[in-house]
PDB file of N, CA and C in Angstrom:
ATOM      1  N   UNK A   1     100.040  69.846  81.927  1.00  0.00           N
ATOM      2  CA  UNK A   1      98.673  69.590  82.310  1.00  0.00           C
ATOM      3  C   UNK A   1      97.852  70.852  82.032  1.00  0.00           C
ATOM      4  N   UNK A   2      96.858  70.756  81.698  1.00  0.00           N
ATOM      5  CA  UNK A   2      95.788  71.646  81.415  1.00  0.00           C
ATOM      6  C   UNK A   2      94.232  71.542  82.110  1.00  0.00           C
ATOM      7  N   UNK A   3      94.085  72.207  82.925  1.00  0.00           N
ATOM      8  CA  UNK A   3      92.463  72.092  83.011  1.00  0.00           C
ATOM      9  C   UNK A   3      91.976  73.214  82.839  1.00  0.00           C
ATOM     10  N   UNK A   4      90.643  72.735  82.198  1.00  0.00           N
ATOM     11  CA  UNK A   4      89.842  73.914  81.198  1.00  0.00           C
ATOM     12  C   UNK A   4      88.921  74.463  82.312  1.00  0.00           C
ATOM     13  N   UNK A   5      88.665  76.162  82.055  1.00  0.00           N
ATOM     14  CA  UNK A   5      87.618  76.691  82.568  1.00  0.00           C
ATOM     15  C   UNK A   5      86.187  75.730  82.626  1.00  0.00           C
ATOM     16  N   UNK A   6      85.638  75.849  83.742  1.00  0.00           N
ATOM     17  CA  UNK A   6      84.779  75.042  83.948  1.00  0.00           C
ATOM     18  C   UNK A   6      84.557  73.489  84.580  1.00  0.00           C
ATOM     19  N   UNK A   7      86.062  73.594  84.344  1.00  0.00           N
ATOM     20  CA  UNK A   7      86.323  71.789  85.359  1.00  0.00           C
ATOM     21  C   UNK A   7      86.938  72.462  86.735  1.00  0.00           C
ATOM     22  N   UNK A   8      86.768  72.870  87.154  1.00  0.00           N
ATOM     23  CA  UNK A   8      87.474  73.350  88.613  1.00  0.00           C
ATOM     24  C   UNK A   8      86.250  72.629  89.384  1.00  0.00           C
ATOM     25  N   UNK A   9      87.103  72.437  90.554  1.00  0.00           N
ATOM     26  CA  UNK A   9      86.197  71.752  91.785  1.00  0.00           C
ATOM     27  C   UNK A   9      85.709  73.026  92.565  1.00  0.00           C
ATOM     28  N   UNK A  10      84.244  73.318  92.421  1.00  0.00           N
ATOM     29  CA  UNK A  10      83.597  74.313  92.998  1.00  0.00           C
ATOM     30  C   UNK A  10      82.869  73.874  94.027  1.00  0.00           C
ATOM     31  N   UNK A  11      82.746  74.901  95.172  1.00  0.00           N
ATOM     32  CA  UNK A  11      82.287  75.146  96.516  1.00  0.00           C
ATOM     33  C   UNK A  11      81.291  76.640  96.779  1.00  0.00           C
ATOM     34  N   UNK A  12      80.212  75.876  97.415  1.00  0.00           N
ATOM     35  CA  UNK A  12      79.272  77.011  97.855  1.00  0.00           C
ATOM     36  C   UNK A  12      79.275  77.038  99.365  1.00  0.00           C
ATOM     37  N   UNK A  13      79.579  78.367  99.687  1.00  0.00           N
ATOM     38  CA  UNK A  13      79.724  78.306 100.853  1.00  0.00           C
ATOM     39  C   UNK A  13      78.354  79.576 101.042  1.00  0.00           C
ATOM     40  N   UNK A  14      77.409  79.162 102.272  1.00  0.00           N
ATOM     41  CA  UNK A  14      76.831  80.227 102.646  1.00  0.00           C
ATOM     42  C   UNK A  14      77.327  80.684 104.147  1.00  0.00           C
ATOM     43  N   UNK A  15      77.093  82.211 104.319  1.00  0.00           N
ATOM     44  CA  UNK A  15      78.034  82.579 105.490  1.00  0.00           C
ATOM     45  C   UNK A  15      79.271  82.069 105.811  1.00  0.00           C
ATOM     46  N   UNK A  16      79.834  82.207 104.983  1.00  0.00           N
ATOM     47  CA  UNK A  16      81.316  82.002 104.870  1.00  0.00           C
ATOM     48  C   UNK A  16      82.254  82.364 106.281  1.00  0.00           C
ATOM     49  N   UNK A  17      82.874  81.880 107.032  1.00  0.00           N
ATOM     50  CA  UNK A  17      83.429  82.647 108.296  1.00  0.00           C
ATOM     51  C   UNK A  17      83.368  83.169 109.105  1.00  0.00           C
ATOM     52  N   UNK A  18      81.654  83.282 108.979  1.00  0.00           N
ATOM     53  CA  UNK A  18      80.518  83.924 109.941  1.00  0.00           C
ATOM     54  C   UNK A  18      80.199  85.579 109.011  1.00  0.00           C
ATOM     55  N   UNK A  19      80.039  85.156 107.885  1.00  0.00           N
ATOM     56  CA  UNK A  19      79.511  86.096 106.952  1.00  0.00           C
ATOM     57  C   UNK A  19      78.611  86.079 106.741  1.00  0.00           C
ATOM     58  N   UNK A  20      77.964  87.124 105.650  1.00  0.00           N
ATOM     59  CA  UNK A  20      76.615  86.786 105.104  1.00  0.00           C
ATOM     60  C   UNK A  20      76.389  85.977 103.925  1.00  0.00           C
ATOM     61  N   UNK A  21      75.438  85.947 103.347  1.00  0.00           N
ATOM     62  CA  UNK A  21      74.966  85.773 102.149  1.00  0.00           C
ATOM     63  C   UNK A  21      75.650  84.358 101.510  1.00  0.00           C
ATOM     64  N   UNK A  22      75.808  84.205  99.947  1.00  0.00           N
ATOM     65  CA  UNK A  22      76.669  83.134  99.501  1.00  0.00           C
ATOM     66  C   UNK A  22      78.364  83.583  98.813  1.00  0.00           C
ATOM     67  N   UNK A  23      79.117  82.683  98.853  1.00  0.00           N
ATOM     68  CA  UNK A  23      80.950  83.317  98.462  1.00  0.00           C
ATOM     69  C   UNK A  23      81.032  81.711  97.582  1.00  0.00           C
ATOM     70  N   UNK A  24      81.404  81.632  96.432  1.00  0.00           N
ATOM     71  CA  UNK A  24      81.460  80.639  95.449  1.00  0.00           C
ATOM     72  C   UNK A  24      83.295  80.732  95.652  1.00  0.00           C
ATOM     73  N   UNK A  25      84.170  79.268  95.662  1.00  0.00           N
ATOM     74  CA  UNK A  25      85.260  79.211  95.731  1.00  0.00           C
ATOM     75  C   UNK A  25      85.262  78.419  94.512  1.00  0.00           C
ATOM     76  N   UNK A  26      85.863  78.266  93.515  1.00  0.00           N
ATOM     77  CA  UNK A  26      86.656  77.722  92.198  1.00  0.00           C
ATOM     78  C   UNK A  26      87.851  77.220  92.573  1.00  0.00           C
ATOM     79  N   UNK A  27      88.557  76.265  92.725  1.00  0.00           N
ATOM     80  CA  UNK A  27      90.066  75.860  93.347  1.00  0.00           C
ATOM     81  C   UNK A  27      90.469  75.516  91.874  1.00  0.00           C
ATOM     82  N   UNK A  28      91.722  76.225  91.811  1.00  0.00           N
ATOM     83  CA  UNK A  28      92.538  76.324  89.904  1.00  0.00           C
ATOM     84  C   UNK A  28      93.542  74.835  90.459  1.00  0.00           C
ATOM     85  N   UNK A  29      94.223  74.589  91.362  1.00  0.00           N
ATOM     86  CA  UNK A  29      95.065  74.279  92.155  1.00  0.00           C
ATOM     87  C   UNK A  29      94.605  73.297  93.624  1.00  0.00           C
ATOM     88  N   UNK A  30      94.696  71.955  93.885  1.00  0.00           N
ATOM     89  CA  UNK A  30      94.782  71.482  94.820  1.00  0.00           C
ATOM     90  C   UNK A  30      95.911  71.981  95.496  1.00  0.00           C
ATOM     91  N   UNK A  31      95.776  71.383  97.270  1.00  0.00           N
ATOM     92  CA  UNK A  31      97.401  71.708  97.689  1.00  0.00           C
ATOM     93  C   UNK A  31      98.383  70.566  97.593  1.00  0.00           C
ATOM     94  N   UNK A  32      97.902  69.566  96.862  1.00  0.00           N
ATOM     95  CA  UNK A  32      98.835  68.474  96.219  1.00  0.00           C
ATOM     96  C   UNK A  32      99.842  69.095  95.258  1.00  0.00           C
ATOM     97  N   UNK A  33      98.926  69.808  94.441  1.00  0.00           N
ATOM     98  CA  UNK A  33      99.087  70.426  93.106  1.00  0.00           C
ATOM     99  C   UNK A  33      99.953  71.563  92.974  1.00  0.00           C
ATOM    100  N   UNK A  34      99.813  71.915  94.445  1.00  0.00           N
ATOM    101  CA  UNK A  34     101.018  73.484  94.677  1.00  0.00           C
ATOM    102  C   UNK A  34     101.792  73.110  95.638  1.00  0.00           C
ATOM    103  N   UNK A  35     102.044  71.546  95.348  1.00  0.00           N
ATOM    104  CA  UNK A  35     103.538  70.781  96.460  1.00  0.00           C
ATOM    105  C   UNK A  35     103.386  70.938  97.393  1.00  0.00           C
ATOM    106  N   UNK A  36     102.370  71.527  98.111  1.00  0.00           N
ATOM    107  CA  UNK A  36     102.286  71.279  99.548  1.00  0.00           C
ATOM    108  C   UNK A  36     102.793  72.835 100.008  1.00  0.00           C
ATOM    109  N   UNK A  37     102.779  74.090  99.506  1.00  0.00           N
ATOM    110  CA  UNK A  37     103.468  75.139  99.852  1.00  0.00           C
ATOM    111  C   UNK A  37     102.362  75.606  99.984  1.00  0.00           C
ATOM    112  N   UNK A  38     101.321  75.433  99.791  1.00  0.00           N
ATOM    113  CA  UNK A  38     100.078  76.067  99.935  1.00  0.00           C
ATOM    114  C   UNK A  38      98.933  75.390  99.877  1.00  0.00           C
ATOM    115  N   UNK A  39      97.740  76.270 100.436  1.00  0.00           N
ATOM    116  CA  UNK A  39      96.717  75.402 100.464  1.00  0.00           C
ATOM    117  C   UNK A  39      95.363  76.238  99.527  1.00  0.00           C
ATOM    118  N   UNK A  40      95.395  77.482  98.547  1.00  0.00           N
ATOM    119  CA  UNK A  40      94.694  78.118  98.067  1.00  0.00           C
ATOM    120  C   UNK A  40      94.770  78.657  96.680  1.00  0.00           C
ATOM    121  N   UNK A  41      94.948  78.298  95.586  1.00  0.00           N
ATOM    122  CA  UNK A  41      95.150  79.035  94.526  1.00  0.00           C
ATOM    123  C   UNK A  41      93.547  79.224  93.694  1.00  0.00           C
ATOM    124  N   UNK A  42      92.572  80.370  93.861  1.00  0.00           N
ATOM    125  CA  UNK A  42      90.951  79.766  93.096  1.00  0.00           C
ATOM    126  C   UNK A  42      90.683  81.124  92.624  1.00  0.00           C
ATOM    127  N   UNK A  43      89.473  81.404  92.064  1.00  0.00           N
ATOM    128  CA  UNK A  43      88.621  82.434  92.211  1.00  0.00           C
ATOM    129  C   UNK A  43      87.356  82.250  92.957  1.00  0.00           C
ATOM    130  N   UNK A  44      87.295  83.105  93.701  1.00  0.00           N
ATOM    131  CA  UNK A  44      86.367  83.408  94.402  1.00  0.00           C
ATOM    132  C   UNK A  44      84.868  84.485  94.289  1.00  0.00           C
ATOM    133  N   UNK A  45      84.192  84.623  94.329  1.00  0.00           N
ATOM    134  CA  UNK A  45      83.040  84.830  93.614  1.00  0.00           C
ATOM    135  C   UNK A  45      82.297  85.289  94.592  1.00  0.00           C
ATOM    136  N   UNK A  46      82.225  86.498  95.242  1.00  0.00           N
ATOM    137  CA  UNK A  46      81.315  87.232  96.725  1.00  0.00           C
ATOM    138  C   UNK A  46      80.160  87.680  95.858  1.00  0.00           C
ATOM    139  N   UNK A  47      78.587  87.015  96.179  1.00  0.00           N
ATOM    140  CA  UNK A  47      77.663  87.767  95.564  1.00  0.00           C
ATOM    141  C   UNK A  47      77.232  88.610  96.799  1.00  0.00           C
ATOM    142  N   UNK A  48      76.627  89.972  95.643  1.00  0.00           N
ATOM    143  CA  UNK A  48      75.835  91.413  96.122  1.00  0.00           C
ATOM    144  C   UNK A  48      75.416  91.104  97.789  1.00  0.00           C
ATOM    145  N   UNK A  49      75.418  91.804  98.479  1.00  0.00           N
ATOM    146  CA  UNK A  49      75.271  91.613  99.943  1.00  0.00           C
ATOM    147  C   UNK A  49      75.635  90.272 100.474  1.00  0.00           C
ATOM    148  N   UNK A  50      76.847  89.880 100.279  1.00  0.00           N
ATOM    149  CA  UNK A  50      77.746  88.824 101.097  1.00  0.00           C
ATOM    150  C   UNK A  50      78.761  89.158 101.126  1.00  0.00           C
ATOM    151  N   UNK A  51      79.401  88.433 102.360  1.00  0.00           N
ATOM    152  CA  UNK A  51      80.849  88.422 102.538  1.00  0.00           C
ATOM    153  C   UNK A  51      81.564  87.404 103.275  1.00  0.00           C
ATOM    154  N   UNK A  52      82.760  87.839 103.501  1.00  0.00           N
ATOM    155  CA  UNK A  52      83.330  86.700 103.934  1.00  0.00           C
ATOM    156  C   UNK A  52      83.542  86.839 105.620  1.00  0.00           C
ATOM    157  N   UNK A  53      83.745  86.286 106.607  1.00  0.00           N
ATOM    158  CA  UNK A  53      83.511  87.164 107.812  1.00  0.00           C
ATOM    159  C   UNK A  53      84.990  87.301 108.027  1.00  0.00           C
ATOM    160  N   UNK A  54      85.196  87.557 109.269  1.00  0.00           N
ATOM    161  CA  UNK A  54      86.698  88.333 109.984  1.00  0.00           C
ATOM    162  C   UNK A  54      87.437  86.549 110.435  1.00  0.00           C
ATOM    163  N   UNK A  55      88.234  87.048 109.764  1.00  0.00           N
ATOM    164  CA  UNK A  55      89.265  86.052 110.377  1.00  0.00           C
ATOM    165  C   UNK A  55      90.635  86.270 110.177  1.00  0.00           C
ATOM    166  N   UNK A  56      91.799  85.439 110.882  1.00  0.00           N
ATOM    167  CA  UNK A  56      93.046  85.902 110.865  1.00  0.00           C
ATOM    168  C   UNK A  56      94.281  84.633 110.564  1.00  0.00           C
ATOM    169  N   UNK A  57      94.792  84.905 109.471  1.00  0.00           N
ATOM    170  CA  UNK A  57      95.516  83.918 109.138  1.00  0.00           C
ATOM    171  C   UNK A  57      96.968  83.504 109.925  1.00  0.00           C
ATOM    172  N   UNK A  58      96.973  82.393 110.283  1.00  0.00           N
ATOM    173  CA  UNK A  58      98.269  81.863 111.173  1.00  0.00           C
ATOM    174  C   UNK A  58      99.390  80.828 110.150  1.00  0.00           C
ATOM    175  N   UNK A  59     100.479  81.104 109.936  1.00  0.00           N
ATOM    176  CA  UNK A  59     101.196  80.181 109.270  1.00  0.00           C
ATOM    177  C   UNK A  59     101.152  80.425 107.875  1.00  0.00           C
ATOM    178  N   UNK A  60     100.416  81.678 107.149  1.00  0.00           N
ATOM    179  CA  UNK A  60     100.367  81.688 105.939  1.00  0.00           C
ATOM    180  C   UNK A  60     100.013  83.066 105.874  1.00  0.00           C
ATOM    181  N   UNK A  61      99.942  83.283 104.445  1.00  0.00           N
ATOM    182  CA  UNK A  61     100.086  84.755 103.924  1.00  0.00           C
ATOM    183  C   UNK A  61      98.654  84.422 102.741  1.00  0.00           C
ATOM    184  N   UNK A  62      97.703  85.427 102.687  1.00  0.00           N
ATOM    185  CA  UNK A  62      96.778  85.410 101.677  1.00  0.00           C
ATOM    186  C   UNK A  62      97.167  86.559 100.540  1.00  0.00           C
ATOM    187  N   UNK A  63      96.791  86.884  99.806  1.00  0.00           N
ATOM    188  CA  UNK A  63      96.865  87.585  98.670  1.00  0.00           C
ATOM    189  C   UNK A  63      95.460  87.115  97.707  1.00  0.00           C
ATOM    190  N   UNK A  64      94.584  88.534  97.324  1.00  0.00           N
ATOM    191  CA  UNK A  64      93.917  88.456  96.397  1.00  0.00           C
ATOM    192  C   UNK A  64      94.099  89.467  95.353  1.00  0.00           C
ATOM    193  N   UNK A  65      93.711  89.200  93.919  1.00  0.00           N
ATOM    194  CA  UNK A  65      93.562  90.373  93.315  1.00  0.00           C
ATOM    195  C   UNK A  65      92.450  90.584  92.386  1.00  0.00           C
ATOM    196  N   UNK A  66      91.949  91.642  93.056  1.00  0.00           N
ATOM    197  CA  UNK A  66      90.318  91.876  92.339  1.00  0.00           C
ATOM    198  C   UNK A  66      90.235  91.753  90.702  1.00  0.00           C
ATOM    199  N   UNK A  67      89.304  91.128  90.109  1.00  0.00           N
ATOM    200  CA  UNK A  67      88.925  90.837  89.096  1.00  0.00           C
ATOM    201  C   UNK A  67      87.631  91.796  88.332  1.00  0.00           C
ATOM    202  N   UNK A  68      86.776  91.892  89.166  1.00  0.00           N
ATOM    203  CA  UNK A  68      85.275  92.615  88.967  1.00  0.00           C
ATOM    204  C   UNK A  68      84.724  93.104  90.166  1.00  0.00           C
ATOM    205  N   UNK A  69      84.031  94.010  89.912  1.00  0.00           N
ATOM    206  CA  UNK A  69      83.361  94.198  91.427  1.00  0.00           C
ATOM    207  C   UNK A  69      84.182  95.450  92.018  1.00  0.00           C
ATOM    208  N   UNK A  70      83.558  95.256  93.336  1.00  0.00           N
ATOM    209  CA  UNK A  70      84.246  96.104  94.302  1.00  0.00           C
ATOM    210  C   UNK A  70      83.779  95.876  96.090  1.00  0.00           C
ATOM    211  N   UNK A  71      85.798  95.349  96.908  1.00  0.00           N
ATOM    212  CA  UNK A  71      85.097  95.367  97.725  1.00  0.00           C
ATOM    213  C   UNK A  71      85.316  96.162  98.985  1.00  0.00           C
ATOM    214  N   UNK A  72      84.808  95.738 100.083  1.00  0.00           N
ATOM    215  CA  UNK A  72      85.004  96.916 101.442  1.00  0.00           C
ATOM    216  C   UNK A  72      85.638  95.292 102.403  1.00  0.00           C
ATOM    217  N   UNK A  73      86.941  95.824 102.540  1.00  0.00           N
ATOM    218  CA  UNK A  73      88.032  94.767 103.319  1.00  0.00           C
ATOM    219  C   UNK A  73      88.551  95.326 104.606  1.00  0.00           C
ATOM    220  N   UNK A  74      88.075  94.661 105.825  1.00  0.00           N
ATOM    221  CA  UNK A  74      88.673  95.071 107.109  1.00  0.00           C
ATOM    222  C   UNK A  74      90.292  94.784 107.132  1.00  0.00           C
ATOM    223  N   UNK A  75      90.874  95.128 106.979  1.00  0.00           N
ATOM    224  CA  UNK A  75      92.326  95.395 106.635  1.00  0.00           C
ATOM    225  C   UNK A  75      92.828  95.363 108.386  1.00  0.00           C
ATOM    226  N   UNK A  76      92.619  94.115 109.016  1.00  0.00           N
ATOM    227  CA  UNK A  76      93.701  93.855 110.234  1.00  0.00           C
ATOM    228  C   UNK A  76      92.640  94.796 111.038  1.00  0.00           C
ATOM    229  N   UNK A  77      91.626  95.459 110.650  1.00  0.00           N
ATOM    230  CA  UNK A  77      90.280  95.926 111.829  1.00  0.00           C
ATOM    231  C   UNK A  77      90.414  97.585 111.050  1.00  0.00           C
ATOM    232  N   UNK A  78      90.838  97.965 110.016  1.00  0.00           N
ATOM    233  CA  UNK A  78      91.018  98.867 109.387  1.00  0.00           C
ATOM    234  C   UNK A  78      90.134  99.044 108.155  1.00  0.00           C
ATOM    235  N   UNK A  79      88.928  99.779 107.685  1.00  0.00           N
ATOM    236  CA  UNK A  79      88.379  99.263 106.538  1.00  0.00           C
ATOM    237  C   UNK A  79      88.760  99.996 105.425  1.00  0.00           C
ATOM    238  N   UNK A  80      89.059  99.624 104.104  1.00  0.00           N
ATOM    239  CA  UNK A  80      89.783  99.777 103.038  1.00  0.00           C
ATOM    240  C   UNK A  80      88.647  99.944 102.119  1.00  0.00           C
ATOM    241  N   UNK A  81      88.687 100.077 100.692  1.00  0.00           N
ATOM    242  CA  UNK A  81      87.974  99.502  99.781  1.00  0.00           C
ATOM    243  C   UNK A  81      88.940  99.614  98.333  1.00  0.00           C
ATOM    244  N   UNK A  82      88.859  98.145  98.025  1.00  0.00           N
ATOM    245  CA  UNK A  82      89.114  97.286  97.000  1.00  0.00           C
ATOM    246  C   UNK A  82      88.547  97.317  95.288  1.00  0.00           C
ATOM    247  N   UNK A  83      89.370  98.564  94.492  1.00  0.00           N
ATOM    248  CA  UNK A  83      88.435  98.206  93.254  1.00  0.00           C
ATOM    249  C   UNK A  83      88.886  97.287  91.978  1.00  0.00           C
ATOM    250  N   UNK A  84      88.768  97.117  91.251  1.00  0.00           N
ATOM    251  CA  UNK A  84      89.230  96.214  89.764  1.00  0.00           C
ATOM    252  C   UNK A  84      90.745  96.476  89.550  1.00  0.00           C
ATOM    253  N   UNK A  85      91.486  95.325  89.803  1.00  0.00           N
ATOM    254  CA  UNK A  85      92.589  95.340  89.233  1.00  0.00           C
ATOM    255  C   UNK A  85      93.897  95.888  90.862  1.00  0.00           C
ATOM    256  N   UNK A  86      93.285  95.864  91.890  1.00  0.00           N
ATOM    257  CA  UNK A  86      93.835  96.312  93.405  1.00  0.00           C
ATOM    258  C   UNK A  86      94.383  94.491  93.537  1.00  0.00           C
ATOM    259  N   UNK A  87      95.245  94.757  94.217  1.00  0.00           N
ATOM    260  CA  UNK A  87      95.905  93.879  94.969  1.00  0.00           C
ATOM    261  C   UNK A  87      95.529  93.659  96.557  1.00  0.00           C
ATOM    262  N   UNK A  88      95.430  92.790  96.961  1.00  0.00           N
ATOM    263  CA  UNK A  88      95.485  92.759  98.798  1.00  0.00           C
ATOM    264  C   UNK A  88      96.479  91.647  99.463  1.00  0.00           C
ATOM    265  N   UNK A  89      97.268  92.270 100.097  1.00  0.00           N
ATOM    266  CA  UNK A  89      97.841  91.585 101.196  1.00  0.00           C
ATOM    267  C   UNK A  89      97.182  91.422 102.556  1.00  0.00           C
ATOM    268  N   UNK A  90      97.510  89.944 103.049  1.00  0.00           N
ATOM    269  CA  UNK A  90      97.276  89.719 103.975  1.00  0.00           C
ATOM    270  C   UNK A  90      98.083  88.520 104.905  1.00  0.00           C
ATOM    271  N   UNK A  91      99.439  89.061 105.881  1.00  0.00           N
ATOM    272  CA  UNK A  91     100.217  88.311 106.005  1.00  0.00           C
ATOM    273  C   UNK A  91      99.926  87.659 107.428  1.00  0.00           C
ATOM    274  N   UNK A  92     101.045  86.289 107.489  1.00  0.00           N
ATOM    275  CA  UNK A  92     100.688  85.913 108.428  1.00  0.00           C
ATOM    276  C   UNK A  92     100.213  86.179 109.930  1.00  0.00           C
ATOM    277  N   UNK A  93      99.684  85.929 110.810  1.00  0.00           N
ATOM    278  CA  UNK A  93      99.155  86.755 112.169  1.00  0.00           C
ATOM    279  C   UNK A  93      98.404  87.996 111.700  1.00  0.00           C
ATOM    280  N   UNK A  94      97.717  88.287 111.117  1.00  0.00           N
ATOM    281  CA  UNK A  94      96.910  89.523 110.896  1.00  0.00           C
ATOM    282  C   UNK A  94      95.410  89.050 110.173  1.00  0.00           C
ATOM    283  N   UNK A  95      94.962  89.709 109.918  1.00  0.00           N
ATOM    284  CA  UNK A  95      93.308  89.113 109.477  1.00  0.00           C
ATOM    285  C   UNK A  95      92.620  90.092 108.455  1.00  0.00           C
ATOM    286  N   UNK A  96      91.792  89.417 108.399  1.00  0.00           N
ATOM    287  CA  UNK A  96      90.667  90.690 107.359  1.00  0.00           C
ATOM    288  C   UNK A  96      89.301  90.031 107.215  1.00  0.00           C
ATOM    289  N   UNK A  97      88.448  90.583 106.205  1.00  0.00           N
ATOM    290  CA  UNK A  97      87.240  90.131 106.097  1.00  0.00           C
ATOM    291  C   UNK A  97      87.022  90.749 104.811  1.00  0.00           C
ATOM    292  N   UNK A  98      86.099  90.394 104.150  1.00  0.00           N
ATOM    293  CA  UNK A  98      85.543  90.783 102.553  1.00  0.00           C
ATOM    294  C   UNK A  98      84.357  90.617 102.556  1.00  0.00           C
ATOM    295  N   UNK A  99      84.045  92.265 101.852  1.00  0.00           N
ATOM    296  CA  UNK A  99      82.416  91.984 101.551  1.00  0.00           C
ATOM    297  C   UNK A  99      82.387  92.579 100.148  1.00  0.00           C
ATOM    298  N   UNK A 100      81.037  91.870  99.654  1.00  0.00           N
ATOM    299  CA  UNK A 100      81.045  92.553  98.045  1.00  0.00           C
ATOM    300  C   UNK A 100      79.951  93.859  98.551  1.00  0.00           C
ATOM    301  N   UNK A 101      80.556  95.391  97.940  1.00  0.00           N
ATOM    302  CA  UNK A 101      79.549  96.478  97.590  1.00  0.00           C
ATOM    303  C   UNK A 101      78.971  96.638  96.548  1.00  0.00           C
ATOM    304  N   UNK A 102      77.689  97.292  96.407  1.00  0.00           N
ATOM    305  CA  UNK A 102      77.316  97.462  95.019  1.00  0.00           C
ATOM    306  C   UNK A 102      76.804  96.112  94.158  1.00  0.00           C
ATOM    307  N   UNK A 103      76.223  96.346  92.831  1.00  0.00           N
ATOM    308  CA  UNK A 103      75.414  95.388  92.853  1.00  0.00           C
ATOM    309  C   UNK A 103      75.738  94.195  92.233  1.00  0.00           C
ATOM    310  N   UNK A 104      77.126  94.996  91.428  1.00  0.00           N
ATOM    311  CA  UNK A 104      77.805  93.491  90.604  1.00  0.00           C
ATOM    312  C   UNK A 104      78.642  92.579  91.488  1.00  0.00           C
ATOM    313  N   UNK A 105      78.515  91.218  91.504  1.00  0.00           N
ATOM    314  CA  UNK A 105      78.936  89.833  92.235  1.00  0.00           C
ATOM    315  C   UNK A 105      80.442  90.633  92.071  1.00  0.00           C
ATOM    316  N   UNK A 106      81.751  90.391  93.069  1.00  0.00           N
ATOM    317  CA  UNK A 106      82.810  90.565  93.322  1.00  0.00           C
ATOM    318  C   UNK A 106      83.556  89.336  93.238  1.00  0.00           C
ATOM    319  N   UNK A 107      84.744  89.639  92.154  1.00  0.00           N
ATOM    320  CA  UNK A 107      85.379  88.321  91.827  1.00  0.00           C
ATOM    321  C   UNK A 107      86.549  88.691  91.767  1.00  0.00           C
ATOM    322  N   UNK A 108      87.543  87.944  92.778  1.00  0.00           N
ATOM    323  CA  UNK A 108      88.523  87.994  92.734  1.00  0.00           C
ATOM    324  C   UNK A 108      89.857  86.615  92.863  1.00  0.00           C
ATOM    325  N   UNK A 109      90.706  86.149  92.189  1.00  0.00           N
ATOM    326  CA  UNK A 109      91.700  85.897  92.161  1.00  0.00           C
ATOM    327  C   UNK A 109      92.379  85.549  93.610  1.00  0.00           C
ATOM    328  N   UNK A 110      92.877  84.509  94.533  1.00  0.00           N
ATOM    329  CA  UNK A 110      93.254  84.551  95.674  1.00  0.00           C
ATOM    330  C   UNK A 110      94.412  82.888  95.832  1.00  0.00           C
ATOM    331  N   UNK A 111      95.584  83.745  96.410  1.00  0.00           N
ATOM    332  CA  UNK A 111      96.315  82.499  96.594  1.00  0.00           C
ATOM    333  C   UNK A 111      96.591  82.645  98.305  1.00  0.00           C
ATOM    334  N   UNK A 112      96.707  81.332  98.736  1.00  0.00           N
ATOM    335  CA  UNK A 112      97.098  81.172 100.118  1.00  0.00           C
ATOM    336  C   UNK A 112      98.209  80.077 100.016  1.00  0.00           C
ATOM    337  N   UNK A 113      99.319  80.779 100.541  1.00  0.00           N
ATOM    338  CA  UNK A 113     100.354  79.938 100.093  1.00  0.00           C
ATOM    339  C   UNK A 113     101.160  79.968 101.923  1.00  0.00           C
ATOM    340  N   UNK A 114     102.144  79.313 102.199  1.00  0.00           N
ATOM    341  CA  UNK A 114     102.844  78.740 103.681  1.00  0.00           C
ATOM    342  C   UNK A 114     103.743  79.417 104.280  1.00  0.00           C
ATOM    343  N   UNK A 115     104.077  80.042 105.270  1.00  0.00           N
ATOM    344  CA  UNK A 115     105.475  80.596 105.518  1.00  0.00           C
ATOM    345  C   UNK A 115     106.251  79.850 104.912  1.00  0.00           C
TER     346      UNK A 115
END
């Protein structure tokens, strides 16, 4: 199976999680599509002064990896910053939040997959 850039089922979310601004989700992957082991495989798309708000994942493990951009990630209440080509973990029972800095839109790569 193949689906082409540009057929992805896209989502606008404004204030995302109790964030700011707008966060564009791209889903590459239903969770049909990833057998049920997960519920997240997309790119995600944080424009210039937005983010995603604080939250904490239960039953699953997130992982993103930055694409463009650059961002500032509460790392479990710890703040980090995230540039091109960084990895992030984020395992089950722990949390984070994402914001894009600076002026280029922040795009990153993100799977959420199941214990």
């Amino acid at each position: 199976m193949l689906k082409k850039n540009g057929s992805y089922e896209k989502v606008v979310n404004e204030k995302m999680r109790g964030g700011e601004g707008t966060v564009t989700i791209e889903h590459f992957l239903n969770q049909e599509e990833m057998y049920n082991k997960g519920r997240l495989f997309a790119r995600i798309t944080v424009a210039p002064n937005s983010s995603i708000g604080y939250h904490v994942h239960e039953g699953e493990m997130e992982t993103f990896h930055i694409i463009s951009g650059t961002a500032k990630i509460s790392d479990n209440g710890v703040d980090i910053i995230a540039n091109v080509g960084d990895t992030v973990l984020t395992k089950s029972m722990t949390g984070h939040s994402v914001e894009c800095v600076g002026e280029e839109p922040l795009v990153m790569v993100a799977l959420i997959v199941f214990e």
